[in-house]
Each structure stands twice: as structure tokens, then as C-alpha cells.
Protein backbone atom coordinates (compact mmCIF):
# COMPACT_ATOMS: atom_id res chain seq x y z
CA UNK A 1 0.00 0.00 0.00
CA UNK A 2 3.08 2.17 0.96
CA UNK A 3 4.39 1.83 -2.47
CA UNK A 4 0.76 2.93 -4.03
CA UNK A 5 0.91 5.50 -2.49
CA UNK A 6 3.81 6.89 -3.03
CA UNK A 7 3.60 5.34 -6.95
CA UNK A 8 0.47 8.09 -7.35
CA UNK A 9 2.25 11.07 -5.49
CA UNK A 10 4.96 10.71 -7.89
CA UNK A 11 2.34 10.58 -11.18
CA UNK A 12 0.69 13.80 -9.76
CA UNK A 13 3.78 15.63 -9.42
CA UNK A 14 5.52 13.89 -12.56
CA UNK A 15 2.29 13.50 -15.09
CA UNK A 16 -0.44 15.38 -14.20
CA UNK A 17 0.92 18.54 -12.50
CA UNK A 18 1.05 21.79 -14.52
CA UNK A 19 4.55 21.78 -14.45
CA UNK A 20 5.67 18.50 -15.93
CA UNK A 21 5.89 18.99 -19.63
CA UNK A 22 2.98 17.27 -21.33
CA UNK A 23 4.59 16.60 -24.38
CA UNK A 24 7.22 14.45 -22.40
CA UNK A 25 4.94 13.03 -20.12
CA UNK A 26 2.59 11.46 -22.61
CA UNK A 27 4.36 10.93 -25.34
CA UNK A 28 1.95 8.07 -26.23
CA UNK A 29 -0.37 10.57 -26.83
CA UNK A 30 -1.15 13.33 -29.00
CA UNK A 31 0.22 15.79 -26.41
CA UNK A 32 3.75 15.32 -27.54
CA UNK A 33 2.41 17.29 -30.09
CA UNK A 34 2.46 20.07 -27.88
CA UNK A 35 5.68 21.08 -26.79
CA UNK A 36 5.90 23.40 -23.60
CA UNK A 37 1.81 23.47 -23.22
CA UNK A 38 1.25 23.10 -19.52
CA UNK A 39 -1.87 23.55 -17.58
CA UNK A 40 -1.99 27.03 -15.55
CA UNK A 41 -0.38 28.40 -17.91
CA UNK A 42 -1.37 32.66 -19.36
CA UNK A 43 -3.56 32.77 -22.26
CA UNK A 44 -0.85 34.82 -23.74
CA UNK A 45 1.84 32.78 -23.17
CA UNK A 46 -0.55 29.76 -24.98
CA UNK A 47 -0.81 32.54 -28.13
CA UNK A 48 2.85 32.50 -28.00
CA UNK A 49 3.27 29.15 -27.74
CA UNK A 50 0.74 28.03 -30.41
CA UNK A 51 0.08 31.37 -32.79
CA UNK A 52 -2.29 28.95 -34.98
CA UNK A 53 -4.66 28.85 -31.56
CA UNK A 54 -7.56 30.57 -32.22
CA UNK A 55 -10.70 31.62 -30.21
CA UNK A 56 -13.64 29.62 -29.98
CA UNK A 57 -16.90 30.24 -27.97
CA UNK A 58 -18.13 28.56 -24.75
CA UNK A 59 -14.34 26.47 -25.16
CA UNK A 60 -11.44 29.18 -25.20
CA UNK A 61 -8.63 28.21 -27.86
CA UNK A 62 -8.54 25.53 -30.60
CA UNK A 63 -6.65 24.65 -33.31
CA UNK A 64 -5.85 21.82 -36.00
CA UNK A 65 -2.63 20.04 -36.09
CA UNK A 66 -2.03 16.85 -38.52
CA UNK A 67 -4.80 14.40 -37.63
CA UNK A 68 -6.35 16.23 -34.56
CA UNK A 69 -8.68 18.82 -33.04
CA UNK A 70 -6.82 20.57 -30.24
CA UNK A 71 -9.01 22.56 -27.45
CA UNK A 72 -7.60 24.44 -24.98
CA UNK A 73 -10.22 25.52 -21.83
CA UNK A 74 -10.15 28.63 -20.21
CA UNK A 75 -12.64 30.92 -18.07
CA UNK A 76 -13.39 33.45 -19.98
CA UNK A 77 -13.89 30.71 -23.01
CA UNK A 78 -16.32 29.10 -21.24
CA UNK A 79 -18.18 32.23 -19.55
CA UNK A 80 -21.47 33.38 -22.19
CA UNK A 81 -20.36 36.63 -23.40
CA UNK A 82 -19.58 38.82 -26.17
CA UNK A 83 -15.36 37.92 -25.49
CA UNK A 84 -13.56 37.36 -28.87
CA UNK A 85 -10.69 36.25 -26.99
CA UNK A 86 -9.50 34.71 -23.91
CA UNK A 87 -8.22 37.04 -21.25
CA UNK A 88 -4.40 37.44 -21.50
CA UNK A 89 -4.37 36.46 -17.65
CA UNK A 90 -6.72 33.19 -17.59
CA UNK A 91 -5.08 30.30 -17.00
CA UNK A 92 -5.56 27.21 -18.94
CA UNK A 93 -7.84 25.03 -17.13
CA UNK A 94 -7.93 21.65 -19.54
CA UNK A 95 -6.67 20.31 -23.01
CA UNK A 96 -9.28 18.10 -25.04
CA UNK A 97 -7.38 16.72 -28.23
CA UNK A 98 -9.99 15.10 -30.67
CA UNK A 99 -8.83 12.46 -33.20
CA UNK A 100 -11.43 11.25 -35.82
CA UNK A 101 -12.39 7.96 -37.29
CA UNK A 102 -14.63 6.69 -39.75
CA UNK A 103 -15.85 3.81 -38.09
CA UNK A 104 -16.91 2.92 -33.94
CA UNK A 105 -14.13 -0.35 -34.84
CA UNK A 106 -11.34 2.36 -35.40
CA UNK A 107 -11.70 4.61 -32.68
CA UNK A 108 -12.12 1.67 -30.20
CA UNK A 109 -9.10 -0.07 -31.46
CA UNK A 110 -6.74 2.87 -31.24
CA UNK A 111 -8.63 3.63 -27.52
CA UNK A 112 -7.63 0.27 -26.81
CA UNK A 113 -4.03 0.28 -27.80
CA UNK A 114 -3.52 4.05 -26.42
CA UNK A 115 -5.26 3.34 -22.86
CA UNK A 116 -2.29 -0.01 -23.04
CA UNK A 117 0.63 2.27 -24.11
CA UNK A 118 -0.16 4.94 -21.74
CA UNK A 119 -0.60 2.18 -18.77
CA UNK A 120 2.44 0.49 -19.43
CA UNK A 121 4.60 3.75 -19.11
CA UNK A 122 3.24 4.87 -16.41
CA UNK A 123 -0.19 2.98 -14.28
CA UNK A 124 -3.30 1.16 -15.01
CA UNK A 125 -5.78 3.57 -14.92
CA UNK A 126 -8.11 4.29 -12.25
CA UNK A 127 -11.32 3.46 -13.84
CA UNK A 128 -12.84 2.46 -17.08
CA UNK A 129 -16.13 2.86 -18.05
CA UNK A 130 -18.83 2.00 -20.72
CA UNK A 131 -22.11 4.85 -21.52
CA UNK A 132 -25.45 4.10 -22.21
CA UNK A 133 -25.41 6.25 -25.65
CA UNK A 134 -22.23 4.46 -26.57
CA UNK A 135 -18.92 4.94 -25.77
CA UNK A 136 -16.01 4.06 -22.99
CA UNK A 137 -13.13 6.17 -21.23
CA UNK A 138 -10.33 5.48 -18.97
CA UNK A 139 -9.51 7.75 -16.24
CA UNK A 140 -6.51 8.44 -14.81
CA UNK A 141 -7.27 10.30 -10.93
CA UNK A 142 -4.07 11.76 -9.71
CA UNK A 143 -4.15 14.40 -6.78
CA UNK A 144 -6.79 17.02 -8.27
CA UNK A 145 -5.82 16.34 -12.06
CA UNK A 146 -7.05 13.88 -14.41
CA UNK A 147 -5.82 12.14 -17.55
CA UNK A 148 -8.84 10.57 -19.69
CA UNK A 149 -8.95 8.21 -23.27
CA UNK A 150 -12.38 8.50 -24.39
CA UNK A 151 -13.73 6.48 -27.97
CA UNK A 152 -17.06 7.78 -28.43
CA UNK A 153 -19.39 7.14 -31.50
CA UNK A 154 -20.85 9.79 -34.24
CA UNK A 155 -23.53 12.11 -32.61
CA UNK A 156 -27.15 10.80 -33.59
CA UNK A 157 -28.14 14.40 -33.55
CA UNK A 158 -25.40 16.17 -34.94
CA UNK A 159 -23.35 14.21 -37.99
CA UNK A 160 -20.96 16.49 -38.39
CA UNK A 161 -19.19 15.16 -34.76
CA UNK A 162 -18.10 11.28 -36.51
CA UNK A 163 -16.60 8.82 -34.28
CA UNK A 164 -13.54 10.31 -32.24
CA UNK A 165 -10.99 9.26 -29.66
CA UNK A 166 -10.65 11.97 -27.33
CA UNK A 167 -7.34 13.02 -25.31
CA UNK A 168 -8.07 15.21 -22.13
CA UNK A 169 -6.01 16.96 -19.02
CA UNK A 170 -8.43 18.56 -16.79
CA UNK A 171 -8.78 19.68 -13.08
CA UNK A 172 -10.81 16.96 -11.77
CA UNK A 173 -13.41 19.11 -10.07
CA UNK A 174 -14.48 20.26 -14.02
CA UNK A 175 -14.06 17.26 -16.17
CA UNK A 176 -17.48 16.15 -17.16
CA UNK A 177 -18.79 12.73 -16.09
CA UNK A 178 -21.55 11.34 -18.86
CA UNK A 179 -24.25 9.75 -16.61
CA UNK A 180 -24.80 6.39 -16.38
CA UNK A 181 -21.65 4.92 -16.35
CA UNK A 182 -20.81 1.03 -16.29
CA UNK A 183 -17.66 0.25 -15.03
CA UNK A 184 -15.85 -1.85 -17.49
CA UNK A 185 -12.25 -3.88 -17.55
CA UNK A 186 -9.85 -1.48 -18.90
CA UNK A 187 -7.50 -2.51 -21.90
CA UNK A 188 -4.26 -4.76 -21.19
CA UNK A 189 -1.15 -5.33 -22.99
């Protein structure tokens, strides 16, 4: 148990803390993608950082790199207002890095091999999970942070959002639980 313990205080200060280099820290992911990105950080040292970042409503930042949707959170992003950008002072709260596939099959097989990758570098994750509308995650939970693998299917209601794995970093207090869950086994090597 001693070990477990310390095992998770050294993810949340080595994976999951603002301060740890993403891109080196997941490098299974799409995150290595994203060289010196690190949550906290000013919303004008992200425009710096990634000048291609531009600014969406209700979500902050996002921009397209080779194969992937790239969001980046912040407050005044997600506040309803008449903002066209972020403030130059918020502080990135999460990353949400979308990768698209054209079939359920795809997305599931690349969750499957990314959730395996990711847990043999660093930990099994703390949860899995199935969703009634269709879907499955795996959760990392480290200190306040967490590290999720989504594979969810096409939107019934809106086809434009196909079938997509989804890479996220968020607080855990605001990353989004769909309702309904099913714990499920998680991927293995």
C-alpha cells in the first residue's frame, strides 16, 4: 500500500501537474504534439506558444494540427459573453485533443491500444467505463488532475461530430462525467 501511495504522489507531481511537460509526459499521446503546453499556464503565453490557436466560444482556444482537433479551456472561453478572446491572464484550465475515425471499430481499437501504451509507461488507470449512448473512457485520478482516453461514436443528432478518440487533461473538479456509467475492464497489454 506504501508503495501505491507513493507510486500516485509521484504521477501527480511527474504527469499530471502543470509543471511537468505534457509533451514528455505522454508521449503516447497526442500531447507530444504540444511542446511546452502546460496547464496554468497565461492565455498569452498559450498565443505565443501556439500562434495557430484561435478563439472559440463557450471552449477558449482551438486549433488543428495533422490528424487532430486541439481545445484548450479557459474561463473566460467558457463564460457566455460577447469575449472574442480569452483574457491574457486566464489560466488554462484543460486540453481536449480530438482524433477522428470513420468507423466505432477504429476509434475503439486505437482507444484500446492508447489506454495499453499509456498504462504500461506509467499505471493502469483508475477506472474504465462504458455509456449508455455508446462509448467508454479510462480515467486516470491523480491528486486534483485527471488524464482521460475517451472512444465515443458519431452524434445521432449532430453528424458532423463522426466517431472520435478523445485526449483530455483537466482539473478533476471540471471534467465532465456522462451519466450512467458502467464500469468496465480497462484494456491490457
Amino acid at each position: 500500500m506504501r508503495f501505491r501511495v507513493i507510486f500516485t504522489a509521484a504521477l501527480a507531481s511527474a504527469c499530471l501537474d502543470g509543471n511537468s511537460g505534457l509533451a514528455s509526459q505522454f508521449k503516447e499521446t497526442p500531447f507530444r504534439f504540444l511542446p511546452g503546453v502546460e496547464l496554468g499556464m497565461t492565455g498569452s503565453r498559450l498565443h505565443a506558444l501556439r500562434p495557430a490557436a484561435r478563439y472559440a466560444p463557450y471552449l477558449g482556444l482551438q486549433e488543428q494540427i495533422p490528424g487532430f482537433i486541439v481545445s484548450y479551456q479557459f474561463p473566460t472561453g467558457t463564460a457566455e459573453s460577447a469575449a472574442t478572446d480569452i483574457g491574457p491572464n486566464d489560466r488554462l484550465e484543460g486540453i481536449f485533443i480530438s482524433e477522428r475515425f470513420d468507423s466505432m471499430e477504429k476509434a475503439e481499437a486505437m482507444w484500446r491500444e492508447k489506454v495499453s501504451a499509456v498504462a504500461s509507461d506509467h499505471r493502469a488507470p483508475t477506472i474504465c467505463e462504458s455509456f449508455p449512448a455508446g462509448g467508454m473512457h479510462a480515467r486516470w485520478i491523480a491528486g486534483d488532475h485527471v488524464f482521460a482516453i475517451g472512444a465515443f461514436p458519431q452524434e445521432p443528432m449532430a453528424p458532423n461530430v463522426p466517431h472520435r478518440v478523445i485526449y483530455a487533461l483537466s482539473p478533476r473538479a471540471t471534467m465532465k462525467q456522462p451519466p450512467g456509467a458502467t464500469k468496465i475492464s480497462c484494456p491490457t497489454n
